[in-house]
N, C-alpha and C. Protein backbone atom coordinates (compact mmCIF):
# COMPACT_ATOMS: atom_id res chain seq x y z
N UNK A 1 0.83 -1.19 0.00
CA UNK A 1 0.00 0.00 0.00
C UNK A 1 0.87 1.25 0.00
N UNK A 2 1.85 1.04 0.99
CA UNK A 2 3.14 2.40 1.18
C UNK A 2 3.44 2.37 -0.34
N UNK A 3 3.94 1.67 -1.02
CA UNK A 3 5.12 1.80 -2.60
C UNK A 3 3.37 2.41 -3.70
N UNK A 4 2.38 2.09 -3.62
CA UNK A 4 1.49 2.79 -4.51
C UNK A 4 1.38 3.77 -3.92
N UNK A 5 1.00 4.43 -2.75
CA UNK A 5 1.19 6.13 -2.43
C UNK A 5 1.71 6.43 -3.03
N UNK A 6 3.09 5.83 -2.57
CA UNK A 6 4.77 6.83 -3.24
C UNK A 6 4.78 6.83 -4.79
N UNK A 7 4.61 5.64 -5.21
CA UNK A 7 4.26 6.36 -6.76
C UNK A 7 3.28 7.12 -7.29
N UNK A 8 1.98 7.38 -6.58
CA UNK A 8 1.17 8.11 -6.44
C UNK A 8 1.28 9.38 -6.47
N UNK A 9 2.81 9.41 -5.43
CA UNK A 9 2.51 10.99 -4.89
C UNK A 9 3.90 11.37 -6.05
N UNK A 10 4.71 10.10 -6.47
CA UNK A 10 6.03 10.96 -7.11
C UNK A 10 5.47 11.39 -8.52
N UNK A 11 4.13 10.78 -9.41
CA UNK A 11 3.28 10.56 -10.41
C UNK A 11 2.73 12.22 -10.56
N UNK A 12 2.38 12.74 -8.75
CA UNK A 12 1.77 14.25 -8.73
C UNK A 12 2.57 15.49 -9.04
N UNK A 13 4.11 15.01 -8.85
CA UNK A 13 5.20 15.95 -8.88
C UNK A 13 5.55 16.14 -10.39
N UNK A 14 5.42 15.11 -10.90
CA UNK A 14 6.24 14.92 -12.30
C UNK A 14 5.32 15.49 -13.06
N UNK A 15 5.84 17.15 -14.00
CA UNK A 15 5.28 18.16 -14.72
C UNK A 15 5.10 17.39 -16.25
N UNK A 16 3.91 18.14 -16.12
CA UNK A 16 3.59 17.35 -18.27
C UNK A 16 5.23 18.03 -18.82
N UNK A 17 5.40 17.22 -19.74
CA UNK A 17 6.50 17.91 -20.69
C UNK A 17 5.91 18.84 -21.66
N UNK A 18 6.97 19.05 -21.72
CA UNK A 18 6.79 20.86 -23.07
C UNK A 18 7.86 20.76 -23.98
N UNK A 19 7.53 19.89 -24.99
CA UNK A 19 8.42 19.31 -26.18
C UNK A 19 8.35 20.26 -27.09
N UNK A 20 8.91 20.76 -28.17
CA UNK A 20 8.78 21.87 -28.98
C UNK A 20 9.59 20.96 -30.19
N UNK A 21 8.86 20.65 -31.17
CA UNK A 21 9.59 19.89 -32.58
C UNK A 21 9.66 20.47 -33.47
N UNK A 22 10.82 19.98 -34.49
CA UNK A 22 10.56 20.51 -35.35
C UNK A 22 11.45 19.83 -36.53
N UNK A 23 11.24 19.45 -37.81
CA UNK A 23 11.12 19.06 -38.99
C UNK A 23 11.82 19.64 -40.40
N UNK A 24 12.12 18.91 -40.86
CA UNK A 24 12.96 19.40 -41.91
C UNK A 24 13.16 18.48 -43.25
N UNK A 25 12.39 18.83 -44.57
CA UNK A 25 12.88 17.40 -45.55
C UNK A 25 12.93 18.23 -46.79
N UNK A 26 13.40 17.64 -47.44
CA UNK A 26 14.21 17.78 -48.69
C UNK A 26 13.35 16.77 -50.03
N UNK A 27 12.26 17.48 -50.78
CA UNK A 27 12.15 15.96 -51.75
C UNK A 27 12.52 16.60 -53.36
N UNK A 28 13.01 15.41 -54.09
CA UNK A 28 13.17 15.50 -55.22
C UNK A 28 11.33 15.61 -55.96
N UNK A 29 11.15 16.36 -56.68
CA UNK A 29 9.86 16.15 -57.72
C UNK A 29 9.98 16.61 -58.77
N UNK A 30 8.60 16.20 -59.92
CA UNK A 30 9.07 16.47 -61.39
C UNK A 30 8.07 17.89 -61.68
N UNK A 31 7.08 18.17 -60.30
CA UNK A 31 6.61 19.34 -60.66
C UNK A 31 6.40 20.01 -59.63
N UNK A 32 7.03 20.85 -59.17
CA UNK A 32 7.03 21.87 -58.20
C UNK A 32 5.51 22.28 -57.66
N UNK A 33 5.16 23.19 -58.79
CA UNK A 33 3.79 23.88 -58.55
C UNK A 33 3.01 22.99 -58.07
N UNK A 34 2.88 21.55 -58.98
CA UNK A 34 2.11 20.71 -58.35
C UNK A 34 2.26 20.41 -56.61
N UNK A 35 3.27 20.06 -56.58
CA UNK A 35 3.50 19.60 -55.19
C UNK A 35 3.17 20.23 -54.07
N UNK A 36 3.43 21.70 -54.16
CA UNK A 36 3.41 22.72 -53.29
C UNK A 36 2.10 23.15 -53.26
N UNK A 37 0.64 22.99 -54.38
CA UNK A 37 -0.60 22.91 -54.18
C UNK A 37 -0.99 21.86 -53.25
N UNK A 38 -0.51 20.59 -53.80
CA UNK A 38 -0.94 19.17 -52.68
C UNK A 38 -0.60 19.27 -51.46
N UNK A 39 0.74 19.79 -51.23
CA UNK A 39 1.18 20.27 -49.81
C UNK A 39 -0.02 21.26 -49.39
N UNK A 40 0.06 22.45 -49.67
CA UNK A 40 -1.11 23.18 -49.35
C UNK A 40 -2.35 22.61 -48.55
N UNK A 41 -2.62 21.53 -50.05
CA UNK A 41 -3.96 21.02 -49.04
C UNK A 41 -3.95 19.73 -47.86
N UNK A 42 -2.62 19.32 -48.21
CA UNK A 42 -2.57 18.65 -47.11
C UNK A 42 -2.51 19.04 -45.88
N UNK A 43 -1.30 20.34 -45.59
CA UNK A 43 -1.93 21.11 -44.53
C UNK A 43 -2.93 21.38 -43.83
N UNK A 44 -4.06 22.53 -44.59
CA UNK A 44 -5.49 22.17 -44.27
C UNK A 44 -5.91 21.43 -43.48
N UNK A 45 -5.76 20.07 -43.99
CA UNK A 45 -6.27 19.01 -43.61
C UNK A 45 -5.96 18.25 -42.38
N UNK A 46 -4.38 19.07 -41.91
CA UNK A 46 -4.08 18.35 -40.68
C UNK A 46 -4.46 19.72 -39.98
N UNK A 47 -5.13 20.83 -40.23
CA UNK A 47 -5.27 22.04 -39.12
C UNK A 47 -4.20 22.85 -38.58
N UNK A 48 -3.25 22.69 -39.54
CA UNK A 48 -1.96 23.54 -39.61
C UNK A 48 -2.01 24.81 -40.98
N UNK A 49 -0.95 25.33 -41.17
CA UNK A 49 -1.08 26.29 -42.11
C UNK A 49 0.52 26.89 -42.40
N UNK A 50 0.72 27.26 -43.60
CA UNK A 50 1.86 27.56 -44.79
C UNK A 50 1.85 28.95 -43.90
N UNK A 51 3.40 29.33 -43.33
CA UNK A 51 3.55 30.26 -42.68
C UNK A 51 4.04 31.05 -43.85
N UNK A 52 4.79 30.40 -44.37
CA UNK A 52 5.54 31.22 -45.81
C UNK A 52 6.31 30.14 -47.06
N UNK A 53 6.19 30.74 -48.06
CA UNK A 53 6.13 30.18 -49.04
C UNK A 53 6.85 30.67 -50.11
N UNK A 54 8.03 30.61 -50.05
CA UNK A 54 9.18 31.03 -51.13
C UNK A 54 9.50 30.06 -52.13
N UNK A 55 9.39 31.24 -53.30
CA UNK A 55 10.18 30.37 -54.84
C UNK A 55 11.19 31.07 -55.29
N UNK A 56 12.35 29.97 -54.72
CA UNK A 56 14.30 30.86 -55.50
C UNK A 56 14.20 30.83 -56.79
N UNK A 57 14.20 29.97 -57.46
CA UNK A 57 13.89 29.49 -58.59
C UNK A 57 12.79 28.94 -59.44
N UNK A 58 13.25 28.58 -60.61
CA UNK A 58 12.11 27.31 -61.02
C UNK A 58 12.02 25.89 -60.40
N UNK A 59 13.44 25.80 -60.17
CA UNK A 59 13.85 24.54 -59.76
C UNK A 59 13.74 23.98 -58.00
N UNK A 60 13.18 25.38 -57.13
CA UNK A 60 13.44 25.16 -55.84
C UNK A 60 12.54 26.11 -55.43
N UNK A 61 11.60 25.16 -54.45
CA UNK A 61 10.61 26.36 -53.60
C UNK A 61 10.77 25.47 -52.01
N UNK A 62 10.76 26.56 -51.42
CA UNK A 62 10.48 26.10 -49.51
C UNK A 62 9.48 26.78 -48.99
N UNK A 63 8.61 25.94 -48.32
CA UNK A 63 7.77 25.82 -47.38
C UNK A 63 7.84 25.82 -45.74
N UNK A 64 7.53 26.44 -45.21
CA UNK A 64 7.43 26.69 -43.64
C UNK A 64 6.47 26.20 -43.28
N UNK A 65 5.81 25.25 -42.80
CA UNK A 65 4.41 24.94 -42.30
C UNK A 65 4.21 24.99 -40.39
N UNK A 66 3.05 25.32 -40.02
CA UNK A 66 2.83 25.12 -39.07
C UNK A 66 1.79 23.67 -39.06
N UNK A 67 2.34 22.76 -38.17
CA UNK A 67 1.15 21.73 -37.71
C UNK A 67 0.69 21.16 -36.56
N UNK A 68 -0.17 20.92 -36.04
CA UNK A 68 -0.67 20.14 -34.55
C UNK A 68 0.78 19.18 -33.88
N UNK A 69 1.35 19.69 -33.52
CA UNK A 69 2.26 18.80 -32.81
C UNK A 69 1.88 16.98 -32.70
N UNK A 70 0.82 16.64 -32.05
CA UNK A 70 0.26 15.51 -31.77
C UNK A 70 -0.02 15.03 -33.69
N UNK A 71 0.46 15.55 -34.86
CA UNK A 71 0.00 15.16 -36.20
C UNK A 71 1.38 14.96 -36.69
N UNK A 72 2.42 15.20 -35.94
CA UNK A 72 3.38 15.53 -37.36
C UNK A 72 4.29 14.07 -37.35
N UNK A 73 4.42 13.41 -36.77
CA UNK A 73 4.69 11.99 -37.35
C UNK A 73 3.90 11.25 -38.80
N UNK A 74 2.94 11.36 -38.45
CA UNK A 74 1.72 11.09 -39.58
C UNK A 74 1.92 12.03 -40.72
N UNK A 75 1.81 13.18 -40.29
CA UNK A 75 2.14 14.18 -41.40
C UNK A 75 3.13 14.02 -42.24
N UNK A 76 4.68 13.82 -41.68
CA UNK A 76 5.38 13.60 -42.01
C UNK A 76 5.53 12.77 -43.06
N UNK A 77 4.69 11.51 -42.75
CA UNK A 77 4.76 10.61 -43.40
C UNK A 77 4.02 10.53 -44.94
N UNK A 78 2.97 11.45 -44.63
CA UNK A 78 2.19 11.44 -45.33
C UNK A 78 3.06 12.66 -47.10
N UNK A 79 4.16 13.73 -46.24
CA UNK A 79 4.94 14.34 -47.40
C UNK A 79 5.89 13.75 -47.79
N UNK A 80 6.49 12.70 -47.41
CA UNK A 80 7.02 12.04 -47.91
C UNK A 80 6.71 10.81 -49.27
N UNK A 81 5.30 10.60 -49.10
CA UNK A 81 4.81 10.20 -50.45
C UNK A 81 4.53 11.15 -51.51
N UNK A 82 5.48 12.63 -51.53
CA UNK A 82 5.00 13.80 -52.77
C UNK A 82 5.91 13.78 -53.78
N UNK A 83 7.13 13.09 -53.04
CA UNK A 83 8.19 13.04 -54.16
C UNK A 83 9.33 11.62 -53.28
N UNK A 84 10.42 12.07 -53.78
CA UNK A 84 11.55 11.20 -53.60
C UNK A 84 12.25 12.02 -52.36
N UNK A 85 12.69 11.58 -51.26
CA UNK A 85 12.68 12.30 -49.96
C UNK A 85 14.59 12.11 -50.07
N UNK A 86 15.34 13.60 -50.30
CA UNK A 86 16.88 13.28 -50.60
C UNK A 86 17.40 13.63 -49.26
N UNK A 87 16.66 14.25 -47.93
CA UNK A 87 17.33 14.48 -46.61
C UNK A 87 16.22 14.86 -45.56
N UNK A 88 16.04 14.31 -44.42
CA UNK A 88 15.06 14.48 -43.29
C UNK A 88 15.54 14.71 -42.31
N UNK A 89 15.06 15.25 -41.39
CA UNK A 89 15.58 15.48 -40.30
C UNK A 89 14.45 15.73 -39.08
N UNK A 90 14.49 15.38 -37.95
CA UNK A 90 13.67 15.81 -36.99
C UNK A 90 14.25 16.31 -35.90
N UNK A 91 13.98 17.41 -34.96
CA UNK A 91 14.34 17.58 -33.53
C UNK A 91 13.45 17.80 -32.21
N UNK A 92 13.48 17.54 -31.31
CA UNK A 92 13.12 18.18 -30.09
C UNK A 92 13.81 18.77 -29.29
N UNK A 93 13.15 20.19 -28.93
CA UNK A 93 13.42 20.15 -27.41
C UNK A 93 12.98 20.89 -26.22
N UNK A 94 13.35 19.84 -25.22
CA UNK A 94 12.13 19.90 -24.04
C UNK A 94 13.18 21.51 -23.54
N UNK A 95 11.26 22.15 -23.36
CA UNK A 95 11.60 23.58 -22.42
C UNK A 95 10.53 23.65 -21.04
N UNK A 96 10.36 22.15 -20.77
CA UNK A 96 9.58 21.93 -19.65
C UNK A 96 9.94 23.04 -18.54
N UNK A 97 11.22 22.36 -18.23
CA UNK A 97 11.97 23.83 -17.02
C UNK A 97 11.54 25.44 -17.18
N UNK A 98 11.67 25.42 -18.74
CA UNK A 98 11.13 27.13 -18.48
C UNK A 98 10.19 27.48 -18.42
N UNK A 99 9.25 26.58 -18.45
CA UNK A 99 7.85 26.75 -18.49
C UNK A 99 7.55 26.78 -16.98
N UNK A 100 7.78 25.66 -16.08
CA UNK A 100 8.14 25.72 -14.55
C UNK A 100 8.66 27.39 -14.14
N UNK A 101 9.43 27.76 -14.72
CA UNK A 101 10.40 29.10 -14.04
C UNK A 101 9.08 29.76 -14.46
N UNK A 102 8.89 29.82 -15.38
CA UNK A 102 7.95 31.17 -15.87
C UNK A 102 6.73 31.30 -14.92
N UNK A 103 6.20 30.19 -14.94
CA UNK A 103 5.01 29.98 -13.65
C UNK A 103 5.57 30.09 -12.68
N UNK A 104 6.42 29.81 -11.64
CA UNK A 104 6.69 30.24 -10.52
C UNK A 104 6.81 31.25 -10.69
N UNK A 105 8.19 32.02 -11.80
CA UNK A 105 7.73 34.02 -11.15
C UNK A 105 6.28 34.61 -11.68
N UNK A 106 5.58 33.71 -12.09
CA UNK A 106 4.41 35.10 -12.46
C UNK A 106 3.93 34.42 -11.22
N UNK A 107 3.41 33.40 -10.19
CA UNK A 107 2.99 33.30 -8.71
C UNK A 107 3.18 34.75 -8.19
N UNK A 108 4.94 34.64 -7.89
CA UNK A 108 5.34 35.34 -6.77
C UNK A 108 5.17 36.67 -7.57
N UNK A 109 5.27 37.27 -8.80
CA UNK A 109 4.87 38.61 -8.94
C UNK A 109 3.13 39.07 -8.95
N UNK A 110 2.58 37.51 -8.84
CA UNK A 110 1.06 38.01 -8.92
C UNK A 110 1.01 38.71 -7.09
N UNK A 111 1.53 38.02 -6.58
CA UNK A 111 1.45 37.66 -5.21
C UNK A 111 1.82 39.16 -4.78
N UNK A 112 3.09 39.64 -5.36
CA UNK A 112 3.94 40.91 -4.79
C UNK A 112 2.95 41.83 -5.74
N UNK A 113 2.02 41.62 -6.14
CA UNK A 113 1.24 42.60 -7.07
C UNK A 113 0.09 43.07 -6.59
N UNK A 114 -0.57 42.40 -5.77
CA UNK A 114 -1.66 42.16 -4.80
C UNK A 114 -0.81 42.92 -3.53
N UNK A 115 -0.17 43.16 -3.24
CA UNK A 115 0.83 43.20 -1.56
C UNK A 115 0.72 45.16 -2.10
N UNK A 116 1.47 45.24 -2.95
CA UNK A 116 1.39 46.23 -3.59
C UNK A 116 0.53 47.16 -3.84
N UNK A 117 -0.70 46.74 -4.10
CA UNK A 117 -2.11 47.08 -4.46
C UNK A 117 -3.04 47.30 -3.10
N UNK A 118 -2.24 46.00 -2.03
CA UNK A 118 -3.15 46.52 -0.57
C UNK A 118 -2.41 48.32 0.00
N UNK A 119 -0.99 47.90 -0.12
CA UNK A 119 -0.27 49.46 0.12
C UNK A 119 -0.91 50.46 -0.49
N UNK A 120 -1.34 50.41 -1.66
CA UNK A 120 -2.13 51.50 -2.44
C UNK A 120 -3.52 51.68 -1.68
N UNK A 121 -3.84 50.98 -1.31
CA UNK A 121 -5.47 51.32 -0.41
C UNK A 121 -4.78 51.95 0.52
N UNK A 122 -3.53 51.67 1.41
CA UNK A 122 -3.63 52.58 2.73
C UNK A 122 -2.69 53.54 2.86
N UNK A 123 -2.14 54.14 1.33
CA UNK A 123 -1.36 54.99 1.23
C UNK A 123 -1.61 56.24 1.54
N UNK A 124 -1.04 57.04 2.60
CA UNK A 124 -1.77 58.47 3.34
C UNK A 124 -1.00 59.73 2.08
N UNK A 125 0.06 59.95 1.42
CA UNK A 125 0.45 60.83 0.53
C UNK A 125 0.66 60.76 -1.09
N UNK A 126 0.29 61.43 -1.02
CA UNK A 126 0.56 61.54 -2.73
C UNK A 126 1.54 61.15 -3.19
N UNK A 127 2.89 61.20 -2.30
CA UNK A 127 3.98 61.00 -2.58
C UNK A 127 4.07 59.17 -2.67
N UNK A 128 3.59 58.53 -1.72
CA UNK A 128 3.44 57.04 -1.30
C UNK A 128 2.54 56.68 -2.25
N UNK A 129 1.80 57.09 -2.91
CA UNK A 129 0.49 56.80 -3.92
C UNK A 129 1.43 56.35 -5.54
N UNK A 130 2.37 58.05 -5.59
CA UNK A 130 2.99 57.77 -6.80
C UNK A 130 4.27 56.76 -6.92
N UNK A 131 5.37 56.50 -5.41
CA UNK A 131 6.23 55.92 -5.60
C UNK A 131 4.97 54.03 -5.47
N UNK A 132 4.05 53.58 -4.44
CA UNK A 132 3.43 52.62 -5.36
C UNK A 132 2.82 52.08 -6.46
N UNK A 133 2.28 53.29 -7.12
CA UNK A 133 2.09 53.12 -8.79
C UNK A 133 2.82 52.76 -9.91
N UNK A 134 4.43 53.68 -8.99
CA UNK A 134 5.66 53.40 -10.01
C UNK A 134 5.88 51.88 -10.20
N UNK A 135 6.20 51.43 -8.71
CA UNK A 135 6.62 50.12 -8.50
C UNK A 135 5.34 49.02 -9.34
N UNK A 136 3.73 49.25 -8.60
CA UNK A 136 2.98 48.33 -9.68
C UNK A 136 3.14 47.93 -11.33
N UNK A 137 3.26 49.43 -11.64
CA UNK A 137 3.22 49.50 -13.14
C UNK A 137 4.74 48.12 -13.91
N UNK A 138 5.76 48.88 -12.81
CA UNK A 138 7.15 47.80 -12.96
C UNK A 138 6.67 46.36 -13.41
N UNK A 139 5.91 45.92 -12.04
CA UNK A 139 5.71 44.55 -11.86
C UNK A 139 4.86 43.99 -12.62
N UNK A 140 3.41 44.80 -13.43
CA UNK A 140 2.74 44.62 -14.22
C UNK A 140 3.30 44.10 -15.72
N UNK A 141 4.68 45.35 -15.79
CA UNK A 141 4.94 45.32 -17.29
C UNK A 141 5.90 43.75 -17.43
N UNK A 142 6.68 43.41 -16.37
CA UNK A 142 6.94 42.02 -15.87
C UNK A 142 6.09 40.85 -16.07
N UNK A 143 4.92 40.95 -15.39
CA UNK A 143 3.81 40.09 -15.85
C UNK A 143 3.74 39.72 -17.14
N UNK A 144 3.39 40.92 -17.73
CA UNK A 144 3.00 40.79 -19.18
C UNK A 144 4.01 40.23 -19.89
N UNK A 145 5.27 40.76 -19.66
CA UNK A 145 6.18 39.90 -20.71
C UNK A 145 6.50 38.53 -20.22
N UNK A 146 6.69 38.20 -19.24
CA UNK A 146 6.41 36.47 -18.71
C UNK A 146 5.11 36.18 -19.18
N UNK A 147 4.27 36.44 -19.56
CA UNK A 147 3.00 36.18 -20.11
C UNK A 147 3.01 35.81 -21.00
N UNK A 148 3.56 36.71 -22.08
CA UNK A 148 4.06 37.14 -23.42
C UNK A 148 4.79 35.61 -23.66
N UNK A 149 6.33 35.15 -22.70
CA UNK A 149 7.24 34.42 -23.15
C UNK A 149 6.25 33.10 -22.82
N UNK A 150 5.67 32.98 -21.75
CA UNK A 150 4.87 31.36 -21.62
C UNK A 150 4.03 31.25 -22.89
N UNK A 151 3.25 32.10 -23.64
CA UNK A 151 2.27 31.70 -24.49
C UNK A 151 3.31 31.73 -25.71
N UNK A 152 4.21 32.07 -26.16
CA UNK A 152 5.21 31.62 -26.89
C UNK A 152 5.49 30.29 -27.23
N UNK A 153 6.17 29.96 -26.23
CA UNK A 153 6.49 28.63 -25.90
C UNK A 153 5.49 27.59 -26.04
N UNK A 154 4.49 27.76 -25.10
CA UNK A 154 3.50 26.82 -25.06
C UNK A 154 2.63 26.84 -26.76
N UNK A 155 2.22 27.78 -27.33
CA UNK A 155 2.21 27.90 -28.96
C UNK A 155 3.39 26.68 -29.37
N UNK A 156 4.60 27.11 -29.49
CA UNK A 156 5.60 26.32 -30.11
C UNK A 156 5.60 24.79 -29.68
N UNK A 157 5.40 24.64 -28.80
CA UNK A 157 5.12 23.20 -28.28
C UNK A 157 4.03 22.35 -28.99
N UNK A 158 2.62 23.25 -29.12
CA UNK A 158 1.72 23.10 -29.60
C UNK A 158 1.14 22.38 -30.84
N UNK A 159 2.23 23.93 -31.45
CA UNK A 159 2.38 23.92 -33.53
C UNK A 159 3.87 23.62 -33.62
N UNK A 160 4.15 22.20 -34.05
CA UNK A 160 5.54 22.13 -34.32
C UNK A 160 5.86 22.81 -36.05
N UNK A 161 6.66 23.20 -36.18
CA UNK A 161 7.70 23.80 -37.33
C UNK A 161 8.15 22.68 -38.63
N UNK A 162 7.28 22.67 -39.65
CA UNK A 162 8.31 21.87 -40.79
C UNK A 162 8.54 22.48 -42.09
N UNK A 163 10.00 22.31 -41.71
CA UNK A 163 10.47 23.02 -43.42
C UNK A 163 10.62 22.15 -44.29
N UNK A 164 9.93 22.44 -45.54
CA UNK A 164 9.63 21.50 -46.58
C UNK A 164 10.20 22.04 -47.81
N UNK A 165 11.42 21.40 -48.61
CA UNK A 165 12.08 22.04 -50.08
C UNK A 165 11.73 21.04 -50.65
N UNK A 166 11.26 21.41 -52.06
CA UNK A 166 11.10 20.88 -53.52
C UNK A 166 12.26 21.55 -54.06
N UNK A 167 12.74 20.65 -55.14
CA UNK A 167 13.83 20.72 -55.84
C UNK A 167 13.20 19.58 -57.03
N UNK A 168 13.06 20.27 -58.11
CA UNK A 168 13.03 19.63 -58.97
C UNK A 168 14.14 18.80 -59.76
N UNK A 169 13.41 17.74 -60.31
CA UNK A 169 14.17 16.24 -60.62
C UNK A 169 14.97 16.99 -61.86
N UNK A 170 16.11 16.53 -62.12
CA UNK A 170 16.94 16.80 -63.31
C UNK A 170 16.41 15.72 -63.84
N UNK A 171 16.44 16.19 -65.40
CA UNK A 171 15.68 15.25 -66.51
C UNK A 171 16.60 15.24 -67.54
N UNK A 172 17.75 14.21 -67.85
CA UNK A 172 18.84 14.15 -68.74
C UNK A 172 18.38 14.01 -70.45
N UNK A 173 18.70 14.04 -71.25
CA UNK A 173 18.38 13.81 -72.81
C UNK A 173 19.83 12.66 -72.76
N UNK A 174 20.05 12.45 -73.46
CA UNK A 174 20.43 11.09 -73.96
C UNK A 174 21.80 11.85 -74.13
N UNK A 175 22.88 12.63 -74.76
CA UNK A 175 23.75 12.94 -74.40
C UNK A 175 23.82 13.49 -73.01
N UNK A 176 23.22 13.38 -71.92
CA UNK A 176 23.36 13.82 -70.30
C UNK A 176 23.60 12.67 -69.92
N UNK A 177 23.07 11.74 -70.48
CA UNK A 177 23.12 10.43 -70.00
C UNK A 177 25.07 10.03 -70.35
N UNK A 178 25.27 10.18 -71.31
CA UNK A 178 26.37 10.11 -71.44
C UNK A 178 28.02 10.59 -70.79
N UNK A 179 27.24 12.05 -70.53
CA UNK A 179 27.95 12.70 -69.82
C UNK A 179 27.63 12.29 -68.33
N UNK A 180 26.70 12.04 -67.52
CA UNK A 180 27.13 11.98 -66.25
C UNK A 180 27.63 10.08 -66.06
N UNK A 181 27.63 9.50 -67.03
CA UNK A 181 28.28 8.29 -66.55
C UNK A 181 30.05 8.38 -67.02
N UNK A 182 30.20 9.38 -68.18
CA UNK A 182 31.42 9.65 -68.45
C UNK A 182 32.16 10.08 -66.92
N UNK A 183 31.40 10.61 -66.42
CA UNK A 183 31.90 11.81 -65.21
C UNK A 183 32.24 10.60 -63.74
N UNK A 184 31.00 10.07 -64.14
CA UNK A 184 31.19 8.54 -62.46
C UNK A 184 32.63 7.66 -62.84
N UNK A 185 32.72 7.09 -64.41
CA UNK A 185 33.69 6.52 -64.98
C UNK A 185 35.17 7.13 -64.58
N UNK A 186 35.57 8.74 -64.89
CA UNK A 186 36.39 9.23 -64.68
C UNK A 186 36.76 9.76 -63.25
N UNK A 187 35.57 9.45 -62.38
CA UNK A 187 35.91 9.66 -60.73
C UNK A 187 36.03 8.45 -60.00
N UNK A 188 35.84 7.15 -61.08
CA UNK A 188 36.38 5.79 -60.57
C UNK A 188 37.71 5.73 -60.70
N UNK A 189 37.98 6.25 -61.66
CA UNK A 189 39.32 6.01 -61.96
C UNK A 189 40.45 6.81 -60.39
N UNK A 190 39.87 7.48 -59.56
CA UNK A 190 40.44 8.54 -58.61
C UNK A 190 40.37 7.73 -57.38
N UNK A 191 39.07 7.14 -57.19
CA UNK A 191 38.36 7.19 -55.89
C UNK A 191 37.74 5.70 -56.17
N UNK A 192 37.51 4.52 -55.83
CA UNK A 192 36.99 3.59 -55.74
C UNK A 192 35.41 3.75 -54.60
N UNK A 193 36.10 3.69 -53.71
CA UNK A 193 34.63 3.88 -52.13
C UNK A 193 34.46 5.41 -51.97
């Protein structure tokens, strides 16, 4: 009965995580425009959305997407059937801790904000009125930007980040063909492995 408490109670301590991911792939295709429409709507469809959408070239456009964190395995998977996938990458990382820090000081500044605010009810001078206003306003503008940085974060955790490049397929004619095996032939001759 003691060892289920204790995991009970160590189960109450242990904070959700605050994972923040994010994504990165590379596919070969034979039509850009196309792809980057299907992407489009695939988005949509997972309840994410094209933050931005650049074309360098003809040959190369990147995509920024936002998506449901809890989707982007699936997602993932799912852009990888748009073309030929030449580099992927995934990351996390946990900002559980700052999420912890950030909530503890907005406590103790809600707390010293209220303390503050009773001084203002029993302030006898004008002078004590304006040096506690000064100080509230301080602690307020504090608030807000710890406010500011938790809903950041917790957003990013949320909507993970994937950058998505099309690069269109090189399409050889029959002397290309020639030339890039001329070229493998003459870098065998250098380099074996």
């Amino acid at each position: 009965m003691k060892q289920a408490e204790a995991e009970a109670s160590q189960a109450s301590f242990s904070p959700k995580r605050h994972i923040i991911q994010t994504a990165s792939l590379t596919l070969s295709v034979e039509n850009i425009d196309e792809k980057v429409n299907a992407l489009s709507s695939l988005v949509e469809g997972y309840g994410g959305y094209v933050k931005s959408n650049n074309r360098y070239t003809e040959k190369r456009a990147n995509l920024n997407i936002k998506i449901p964190s809890s989707k982007l395995d699936i997602f993932i998977t799912e852009i990888s059937n748009l073309g030929k996938v030449t580099s992927n990458s995934t990351s996390s990382r946990d900002v559980t801790d700052q999420v912890i820090d950030i909530d503890a000081r907005m406590k103790n500044l809600i707390v010293l904000r209220a303390r503050y605010r009773e001084l203002l009810g029993k302030a006898n001078t004008v002078k004590e009125v304006v040096s506690i206003e000064k100080e509230l306003s301080k602690i307020q503008t504090e608030i807000d930007t710890i406010e500011g940085r938790r809903k950041s974060l917790l957003d990013q955790v949320a909507m993970s980040s994937v950058n998505v490049t099309f690069e269109q397929k090189t399409i050889y004619g029959p002397l290309g063909y020639i030339g890039k095996g001329l070229m493998w032939a003459i870098g065998k001759l250098f380099v074996i492995k």
